[in-house]
Every structure is written in C-alpha cells, then in structure tokens.
PDB file of N, CA and C in Angstrom:
ATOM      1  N   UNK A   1     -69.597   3.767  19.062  1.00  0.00           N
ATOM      2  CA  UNK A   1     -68.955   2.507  18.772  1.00  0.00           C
ATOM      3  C   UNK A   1     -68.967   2.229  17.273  1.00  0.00           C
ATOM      4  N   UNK A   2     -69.970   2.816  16.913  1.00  0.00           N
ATOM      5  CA  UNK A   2     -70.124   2.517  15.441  1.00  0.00           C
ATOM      6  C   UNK A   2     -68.538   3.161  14.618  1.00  0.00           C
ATOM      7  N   UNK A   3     -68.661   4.723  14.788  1.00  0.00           N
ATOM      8  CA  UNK A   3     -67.481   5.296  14.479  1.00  0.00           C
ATOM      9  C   UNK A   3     -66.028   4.066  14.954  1.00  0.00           C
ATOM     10  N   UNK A   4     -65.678   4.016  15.855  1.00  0.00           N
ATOM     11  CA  UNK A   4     -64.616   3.267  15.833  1.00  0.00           C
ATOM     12  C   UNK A   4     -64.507   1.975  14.789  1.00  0.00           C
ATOM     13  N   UNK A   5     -65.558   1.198  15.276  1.00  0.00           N
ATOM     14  CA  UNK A   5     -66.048  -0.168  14.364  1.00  0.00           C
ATOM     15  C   UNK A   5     -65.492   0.053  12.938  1.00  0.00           C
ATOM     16  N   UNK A   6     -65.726   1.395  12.552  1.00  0.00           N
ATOM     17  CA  UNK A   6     -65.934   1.546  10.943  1.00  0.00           C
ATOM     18  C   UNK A   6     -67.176   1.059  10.141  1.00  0.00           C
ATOM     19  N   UNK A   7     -68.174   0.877  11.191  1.00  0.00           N
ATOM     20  CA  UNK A   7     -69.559   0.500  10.599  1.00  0.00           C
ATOM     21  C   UNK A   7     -70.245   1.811  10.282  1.00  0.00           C
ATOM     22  N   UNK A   8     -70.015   2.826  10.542  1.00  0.00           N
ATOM     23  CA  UNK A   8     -70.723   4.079  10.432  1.00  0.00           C
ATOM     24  C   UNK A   8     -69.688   4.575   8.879  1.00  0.00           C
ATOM     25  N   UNK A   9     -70.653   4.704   7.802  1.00  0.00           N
ATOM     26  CA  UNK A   9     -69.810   5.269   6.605  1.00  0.00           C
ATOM     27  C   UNK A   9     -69.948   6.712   6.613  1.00  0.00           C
ATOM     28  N   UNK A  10     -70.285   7.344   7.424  1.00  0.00           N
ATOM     29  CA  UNK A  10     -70.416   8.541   7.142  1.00  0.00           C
ATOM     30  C   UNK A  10     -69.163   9.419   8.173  1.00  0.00           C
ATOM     31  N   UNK A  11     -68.221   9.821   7.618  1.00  0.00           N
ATOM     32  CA  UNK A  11     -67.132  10.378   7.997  1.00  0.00           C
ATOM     33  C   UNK A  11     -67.274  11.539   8.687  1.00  0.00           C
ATOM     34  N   UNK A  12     -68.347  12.514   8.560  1.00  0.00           N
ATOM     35  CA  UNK A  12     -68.871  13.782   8.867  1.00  0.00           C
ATOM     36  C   UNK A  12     -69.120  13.410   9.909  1.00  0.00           C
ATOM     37  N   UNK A  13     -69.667  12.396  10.759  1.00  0.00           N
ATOM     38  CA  UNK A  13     -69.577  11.748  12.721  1.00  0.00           C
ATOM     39  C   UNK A  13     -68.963  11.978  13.160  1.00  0.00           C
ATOM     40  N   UNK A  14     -67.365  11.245  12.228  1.00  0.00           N
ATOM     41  CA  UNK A  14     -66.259  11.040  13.064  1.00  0.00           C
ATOM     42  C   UNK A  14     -65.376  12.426  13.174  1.00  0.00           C
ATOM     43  N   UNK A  15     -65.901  13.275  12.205  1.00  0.00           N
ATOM     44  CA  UNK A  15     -65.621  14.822  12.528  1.00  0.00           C
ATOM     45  C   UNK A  15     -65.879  15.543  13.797  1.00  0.00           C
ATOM     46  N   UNK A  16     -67.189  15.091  13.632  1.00  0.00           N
ATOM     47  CA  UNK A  16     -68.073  16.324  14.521  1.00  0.00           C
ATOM     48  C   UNK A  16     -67.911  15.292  16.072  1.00  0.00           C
ATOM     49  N   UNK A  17     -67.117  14.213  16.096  1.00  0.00           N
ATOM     50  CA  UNK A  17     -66.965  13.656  17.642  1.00  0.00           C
ATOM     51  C   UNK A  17     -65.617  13.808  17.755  1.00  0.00           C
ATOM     52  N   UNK A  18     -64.567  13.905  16.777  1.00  0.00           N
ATOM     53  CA  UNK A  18     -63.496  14.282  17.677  1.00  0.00           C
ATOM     54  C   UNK A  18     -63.115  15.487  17.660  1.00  0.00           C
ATOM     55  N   UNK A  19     -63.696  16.420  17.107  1.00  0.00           N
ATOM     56  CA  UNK A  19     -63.236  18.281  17.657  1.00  0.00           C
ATOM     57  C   UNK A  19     -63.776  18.153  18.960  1.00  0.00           C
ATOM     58  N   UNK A  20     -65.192  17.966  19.386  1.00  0.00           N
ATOM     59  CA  UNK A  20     -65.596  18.286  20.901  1.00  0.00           C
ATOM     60  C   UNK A  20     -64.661  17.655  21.501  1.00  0.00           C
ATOM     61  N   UNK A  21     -64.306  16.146  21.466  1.00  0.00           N
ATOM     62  CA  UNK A  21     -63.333  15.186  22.421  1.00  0.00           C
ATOM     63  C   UNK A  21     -61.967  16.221  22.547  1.00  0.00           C
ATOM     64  N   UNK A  22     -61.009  16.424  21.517  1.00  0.00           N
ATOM     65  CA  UNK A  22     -59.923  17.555  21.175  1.00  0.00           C
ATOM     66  C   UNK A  22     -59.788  18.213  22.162  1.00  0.00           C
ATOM     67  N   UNK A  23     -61.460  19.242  22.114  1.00  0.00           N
ATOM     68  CA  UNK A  23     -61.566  20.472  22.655  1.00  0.00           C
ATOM     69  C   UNK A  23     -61.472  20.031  24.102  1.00  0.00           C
ATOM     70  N   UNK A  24     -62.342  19.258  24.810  1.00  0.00           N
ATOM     71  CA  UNK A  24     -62.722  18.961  25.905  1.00  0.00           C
ATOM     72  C   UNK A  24     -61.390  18.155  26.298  1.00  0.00           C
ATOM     73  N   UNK A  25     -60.596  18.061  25.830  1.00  0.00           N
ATOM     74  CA  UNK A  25     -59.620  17.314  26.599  1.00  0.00           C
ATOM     75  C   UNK A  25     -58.407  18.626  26.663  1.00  0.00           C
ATOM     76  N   UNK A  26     -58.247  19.571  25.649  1.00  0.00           N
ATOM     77  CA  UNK A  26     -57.696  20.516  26.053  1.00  0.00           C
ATOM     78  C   UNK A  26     -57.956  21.501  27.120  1.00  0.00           C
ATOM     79  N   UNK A  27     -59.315  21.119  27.282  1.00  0.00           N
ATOM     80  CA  UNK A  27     -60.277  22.127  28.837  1.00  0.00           C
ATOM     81  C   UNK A  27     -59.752  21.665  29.504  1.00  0.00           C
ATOM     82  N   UNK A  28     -59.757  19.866  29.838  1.00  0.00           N
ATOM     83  CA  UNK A  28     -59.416  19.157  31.052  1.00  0.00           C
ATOM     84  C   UNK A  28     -57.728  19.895  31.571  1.00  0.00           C
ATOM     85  N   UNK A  29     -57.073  20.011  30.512  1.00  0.00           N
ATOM     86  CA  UNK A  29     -55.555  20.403  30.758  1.00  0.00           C
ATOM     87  C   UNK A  29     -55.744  21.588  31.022  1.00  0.00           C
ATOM     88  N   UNK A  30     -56.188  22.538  30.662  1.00  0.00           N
ATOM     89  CA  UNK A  30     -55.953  24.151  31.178  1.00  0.00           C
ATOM     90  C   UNK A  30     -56.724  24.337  32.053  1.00  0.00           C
ATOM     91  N   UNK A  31     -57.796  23.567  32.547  1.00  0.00           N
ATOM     92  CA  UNK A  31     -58.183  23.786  34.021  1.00  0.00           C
ATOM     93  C   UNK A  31     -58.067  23.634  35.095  1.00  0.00           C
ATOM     94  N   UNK A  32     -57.743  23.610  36.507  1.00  0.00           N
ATOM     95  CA  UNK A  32     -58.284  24.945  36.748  1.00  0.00           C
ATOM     96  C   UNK A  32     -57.144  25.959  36.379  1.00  0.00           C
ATOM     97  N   UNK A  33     -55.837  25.893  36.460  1.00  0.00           N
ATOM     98  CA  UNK A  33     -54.832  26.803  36.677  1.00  0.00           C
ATOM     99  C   UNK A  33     -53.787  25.997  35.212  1.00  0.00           C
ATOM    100  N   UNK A  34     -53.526  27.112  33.936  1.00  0.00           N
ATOM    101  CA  UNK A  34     -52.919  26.637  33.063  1.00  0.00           C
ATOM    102  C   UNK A  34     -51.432  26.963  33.265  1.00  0.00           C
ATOM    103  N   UNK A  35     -50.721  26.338  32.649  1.00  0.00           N
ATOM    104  CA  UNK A  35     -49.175  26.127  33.032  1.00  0.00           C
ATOM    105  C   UNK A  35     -48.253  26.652  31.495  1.00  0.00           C
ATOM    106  N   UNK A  36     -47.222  26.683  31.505  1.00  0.00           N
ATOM    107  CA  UNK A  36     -46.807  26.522  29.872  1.00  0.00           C
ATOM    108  C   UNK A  36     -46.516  24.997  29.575  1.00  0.00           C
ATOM    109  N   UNK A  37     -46.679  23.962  30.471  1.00  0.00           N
ATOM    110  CA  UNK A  37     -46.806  22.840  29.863  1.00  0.00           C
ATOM    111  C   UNK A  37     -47.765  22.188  29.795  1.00  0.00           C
ATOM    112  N   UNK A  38     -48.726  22.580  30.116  1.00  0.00           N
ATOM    113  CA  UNK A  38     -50.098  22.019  30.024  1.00  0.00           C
ATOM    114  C   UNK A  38     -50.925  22.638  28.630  1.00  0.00           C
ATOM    115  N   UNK A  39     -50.145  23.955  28.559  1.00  0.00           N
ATOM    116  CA  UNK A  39     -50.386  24.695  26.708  1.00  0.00           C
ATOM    117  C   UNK A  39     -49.960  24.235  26.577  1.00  0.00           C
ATOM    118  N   UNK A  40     -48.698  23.631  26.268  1.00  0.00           N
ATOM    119  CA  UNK A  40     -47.583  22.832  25.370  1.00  0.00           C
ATOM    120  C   UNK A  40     -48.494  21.134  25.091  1.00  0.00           C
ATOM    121  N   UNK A  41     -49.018  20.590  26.238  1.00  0.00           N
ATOM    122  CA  UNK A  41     -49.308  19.673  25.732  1.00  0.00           C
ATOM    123  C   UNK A  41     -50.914  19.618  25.417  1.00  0.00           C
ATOM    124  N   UNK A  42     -51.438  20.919  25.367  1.00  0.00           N
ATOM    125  CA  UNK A  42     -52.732  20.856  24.922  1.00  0.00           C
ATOM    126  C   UNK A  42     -52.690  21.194  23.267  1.00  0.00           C
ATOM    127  N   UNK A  43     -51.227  21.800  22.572  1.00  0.00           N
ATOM    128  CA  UNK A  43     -51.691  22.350  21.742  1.00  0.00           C
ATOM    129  C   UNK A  43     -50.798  20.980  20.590  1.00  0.00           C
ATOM    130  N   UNK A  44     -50.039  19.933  21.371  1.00  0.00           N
ATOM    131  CA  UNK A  44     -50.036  18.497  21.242  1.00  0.00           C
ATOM    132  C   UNK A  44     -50.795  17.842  20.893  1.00  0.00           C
ATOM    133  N   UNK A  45     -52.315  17.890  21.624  1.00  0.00           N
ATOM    134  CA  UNK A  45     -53.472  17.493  21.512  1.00  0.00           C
ATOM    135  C   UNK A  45     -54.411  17.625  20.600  1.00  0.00           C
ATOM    136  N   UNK A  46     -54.248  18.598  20.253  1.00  0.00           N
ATOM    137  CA  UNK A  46     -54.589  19.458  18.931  1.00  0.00           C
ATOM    138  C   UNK A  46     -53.930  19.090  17.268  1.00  0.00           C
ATOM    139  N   UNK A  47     -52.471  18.861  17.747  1.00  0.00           N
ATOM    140  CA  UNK A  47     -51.913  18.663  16.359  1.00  0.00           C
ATOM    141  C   UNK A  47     -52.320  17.531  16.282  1.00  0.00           C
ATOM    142  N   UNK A  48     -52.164  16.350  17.301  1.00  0.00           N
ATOM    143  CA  UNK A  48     -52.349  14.960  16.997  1.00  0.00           C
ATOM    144  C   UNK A  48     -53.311  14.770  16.176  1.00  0.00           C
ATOM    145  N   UNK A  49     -54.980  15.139  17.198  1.00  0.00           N
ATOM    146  CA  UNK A  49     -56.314  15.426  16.174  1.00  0.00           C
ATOM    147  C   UNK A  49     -56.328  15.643  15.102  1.00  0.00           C
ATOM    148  N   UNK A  50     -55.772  16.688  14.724  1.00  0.00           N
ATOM    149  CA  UNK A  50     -55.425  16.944  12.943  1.00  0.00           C
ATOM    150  C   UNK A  50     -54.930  16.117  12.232  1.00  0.00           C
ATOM    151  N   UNK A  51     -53.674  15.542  12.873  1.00  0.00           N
ATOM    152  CA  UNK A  51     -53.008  14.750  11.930  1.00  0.00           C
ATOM    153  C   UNK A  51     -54.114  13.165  12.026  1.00  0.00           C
ATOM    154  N   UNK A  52     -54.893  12.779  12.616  1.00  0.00           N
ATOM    155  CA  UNK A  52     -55.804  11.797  12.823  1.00  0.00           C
ATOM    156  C   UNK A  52     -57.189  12.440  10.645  1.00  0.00           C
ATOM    157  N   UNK A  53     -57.481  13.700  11.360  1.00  0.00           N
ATOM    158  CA  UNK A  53     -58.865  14.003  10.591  1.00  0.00           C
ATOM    159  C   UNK A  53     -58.594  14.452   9.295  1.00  0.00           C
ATOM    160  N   UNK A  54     -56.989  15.098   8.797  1.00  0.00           N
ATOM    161  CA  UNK A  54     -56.921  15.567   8.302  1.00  0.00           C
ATOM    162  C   UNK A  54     -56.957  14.840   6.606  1.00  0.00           C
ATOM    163  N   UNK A  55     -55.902  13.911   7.246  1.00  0.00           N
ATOM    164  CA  UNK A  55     -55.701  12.536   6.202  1.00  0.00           C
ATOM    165  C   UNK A  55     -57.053  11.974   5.607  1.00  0.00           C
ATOM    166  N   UNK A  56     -58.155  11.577   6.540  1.00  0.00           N
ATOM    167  CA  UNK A  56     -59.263  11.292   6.195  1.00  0.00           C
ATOM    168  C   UNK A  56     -59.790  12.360   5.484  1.00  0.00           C
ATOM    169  N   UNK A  57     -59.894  13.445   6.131  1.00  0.00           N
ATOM    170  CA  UNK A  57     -60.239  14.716   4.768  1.00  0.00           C
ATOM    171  C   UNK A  57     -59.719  14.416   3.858  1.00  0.00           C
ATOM    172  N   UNK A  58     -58.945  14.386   3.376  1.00  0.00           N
ATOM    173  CA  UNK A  58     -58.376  14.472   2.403  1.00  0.00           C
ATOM    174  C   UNK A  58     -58.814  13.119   1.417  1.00  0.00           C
ATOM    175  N   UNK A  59     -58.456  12.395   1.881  1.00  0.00           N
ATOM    176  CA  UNK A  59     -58.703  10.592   1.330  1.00  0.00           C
ATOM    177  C   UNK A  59     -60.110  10.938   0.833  1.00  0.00           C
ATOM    178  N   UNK A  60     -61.551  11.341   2.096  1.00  0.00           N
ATOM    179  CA  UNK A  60     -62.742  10.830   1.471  1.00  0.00           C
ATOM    180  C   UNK A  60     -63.219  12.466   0.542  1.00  0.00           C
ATOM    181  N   UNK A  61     -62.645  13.815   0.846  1.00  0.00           N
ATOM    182  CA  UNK A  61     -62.726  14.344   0.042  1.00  0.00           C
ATOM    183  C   UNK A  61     -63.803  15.486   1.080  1.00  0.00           C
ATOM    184  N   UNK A  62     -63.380  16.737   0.803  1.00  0.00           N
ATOM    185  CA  UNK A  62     -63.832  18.177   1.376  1.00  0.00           C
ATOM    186  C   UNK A  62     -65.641  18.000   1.557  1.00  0.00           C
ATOM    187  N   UNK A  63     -66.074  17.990  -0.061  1.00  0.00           N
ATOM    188  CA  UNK A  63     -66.810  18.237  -0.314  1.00  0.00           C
ATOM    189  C   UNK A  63     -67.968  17.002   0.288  1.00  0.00           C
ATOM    190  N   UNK A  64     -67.337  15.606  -0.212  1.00  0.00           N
ATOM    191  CA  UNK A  64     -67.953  14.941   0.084  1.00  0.00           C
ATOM    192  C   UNK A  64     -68.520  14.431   1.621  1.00  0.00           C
ATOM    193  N   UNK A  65     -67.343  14.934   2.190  1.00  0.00           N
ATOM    194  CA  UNK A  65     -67.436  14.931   3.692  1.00  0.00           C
ATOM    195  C   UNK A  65     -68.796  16.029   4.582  1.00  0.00           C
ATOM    196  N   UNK A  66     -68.875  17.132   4.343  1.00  0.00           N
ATOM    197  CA  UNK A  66     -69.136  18.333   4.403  1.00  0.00           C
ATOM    198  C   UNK A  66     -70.841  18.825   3.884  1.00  0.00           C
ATOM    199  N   UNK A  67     -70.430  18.417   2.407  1.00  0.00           N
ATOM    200  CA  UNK A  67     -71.562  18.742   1.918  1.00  0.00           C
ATOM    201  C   UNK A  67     -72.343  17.828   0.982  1.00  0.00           C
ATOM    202  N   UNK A  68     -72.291  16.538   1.827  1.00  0.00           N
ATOM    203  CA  UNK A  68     -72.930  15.173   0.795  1.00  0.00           C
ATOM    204  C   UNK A  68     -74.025  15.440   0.396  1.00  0.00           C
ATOM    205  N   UNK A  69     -75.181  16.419   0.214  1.00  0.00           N
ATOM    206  CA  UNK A  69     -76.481  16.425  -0.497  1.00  0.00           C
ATOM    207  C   UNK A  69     -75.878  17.124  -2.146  1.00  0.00           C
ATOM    208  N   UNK A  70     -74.678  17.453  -2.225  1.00  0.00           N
ATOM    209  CA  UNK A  70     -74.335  18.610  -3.692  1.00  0.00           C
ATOM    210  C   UNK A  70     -73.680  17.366  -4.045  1.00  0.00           C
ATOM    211  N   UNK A  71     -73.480  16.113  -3.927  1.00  0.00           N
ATOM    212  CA  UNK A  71     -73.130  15.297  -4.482  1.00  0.00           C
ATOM    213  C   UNK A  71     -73.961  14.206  -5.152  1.00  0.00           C
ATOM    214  N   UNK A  72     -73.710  14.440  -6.776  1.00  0.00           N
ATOM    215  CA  UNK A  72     -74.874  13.749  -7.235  1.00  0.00           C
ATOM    216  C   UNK A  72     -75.171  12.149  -6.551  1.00  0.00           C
ATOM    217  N   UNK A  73     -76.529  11.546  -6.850  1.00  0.00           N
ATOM    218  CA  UNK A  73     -76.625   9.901  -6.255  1.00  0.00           C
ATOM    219  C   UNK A  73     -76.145   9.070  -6.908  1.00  0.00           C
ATOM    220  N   UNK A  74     -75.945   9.355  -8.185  1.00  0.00           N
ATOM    221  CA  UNK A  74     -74.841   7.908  -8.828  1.00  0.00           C
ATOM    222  C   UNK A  74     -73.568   7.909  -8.036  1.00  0.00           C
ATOM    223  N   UNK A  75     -72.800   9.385  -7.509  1.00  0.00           N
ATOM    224  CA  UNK A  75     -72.113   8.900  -7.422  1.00  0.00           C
ATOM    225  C   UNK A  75     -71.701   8.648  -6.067  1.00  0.00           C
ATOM    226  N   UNK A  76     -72.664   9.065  -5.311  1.00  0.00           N
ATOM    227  CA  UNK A  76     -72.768   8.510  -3.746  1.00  0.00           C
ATOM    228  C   UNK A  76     -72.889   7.272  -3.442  1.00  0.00           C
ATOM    229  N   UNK A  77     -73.732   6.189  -4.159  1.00  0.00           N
ATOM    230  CA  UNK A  77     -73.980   5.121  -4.071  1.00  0.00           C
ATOM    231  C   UNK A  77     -73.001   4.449  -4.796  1.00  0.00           C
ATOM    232  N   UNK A  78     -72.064   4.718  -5.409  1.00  0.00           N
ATOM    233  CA  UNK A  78     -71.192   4.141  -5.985  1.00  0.00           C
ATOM    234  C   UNK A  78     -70.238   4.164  -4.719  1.00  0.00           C
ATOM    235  N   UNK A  79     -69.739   5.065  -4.033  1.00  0.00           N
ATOM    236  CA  UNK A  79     -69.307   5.040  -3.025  1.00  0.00           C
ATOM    237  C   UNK A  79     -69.608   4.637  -1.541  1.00  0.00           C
ATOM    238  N   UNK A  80     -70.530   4.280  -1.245  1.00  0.00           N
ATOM    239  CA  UNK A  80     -71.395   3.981  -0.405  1.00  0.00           C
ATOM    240  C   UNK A  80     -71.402   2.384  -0.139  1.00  0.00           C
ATOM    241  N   UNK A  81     -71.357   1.920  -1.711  1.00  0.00           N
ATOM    242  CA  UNK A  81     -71.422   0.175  -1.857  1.00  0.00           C
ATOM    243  C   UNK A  81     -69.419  -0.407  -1.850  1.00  0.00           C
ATOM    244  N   UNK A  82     -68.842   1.174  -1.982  1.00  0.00           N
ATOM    245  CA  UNK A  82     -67.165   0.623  -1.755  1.00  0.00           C
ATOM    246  C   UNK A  82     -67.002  -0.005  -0.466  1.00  0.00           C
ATOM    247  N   UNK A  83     -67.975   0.959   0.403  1.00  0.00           N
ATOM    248  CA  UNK A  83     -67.905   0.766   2.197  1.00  0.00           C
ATOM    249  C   UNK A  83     -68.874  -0.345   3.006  1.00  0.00           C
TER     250      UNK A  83
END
C-alpha cells in the first residue's frame, strides 16, 4: 500500500513488485493450455509493465534506482527531502 500511496520513496520496491505481478499474471494466461491469444495478450502485459517502469527509470535515474549505496549522501538526502 505504501508503493501505491507514494509514501514509500524508494522506487527499487516498486520494481521488484511489479516484474513478479507482470510475470505471474502472464503464468495466469498461459496456463494450463496456451493459445496464440493468450501469448498475444500476455506479451500485452508485458509491454504495458514497461511502459508503467520504464518512464520511472528513467525520471528517478538507473543508477540511483539500482544502486543507491554508490550514490554519494549529500546527494541522496537532497533527494530524499524532494519526496
């Protein structure tokens, strides 16, 4: 809830909860017996996701997302107090 809220500043959550959701909802569609429209709309499912995470990549930044300890603390907390 936090993630939705936007109370959670840490973007690297909202990563690592919607690939599993993505994934697991593309399982739900190709199981038990996959179709070519159930690929078709799993791989739907997929682009959507991206186009959701990708933007945010981009906006809060690769590195910062990814690998927030190589980011010095001035300038984390400078960012931190934006949110």
């Amino acid at each position: 809830m936090a993630s939705l809220s936007g109370l959670n500043p840490r973007p690297l959550s909202l990563v690592l909860h919607l690939i599993p959701v993505a994934i697991y909802g593309v399982g739900r569609l190709l199981l038990p017996f996959p179709s070519p429209k159930r690929i078709w709309l799993g791989a739907r499912l997929i682009w959507s996701a991206s186009g959701i995470i990708f933007p945010i990549m981009k906006a809060e930044g690769v590195r910062r997302m990814f690998f927030p300890a190589t980011i010095p603390t001035y300038h984390l907390q400078s960012f931190l107090r934006m949110n």
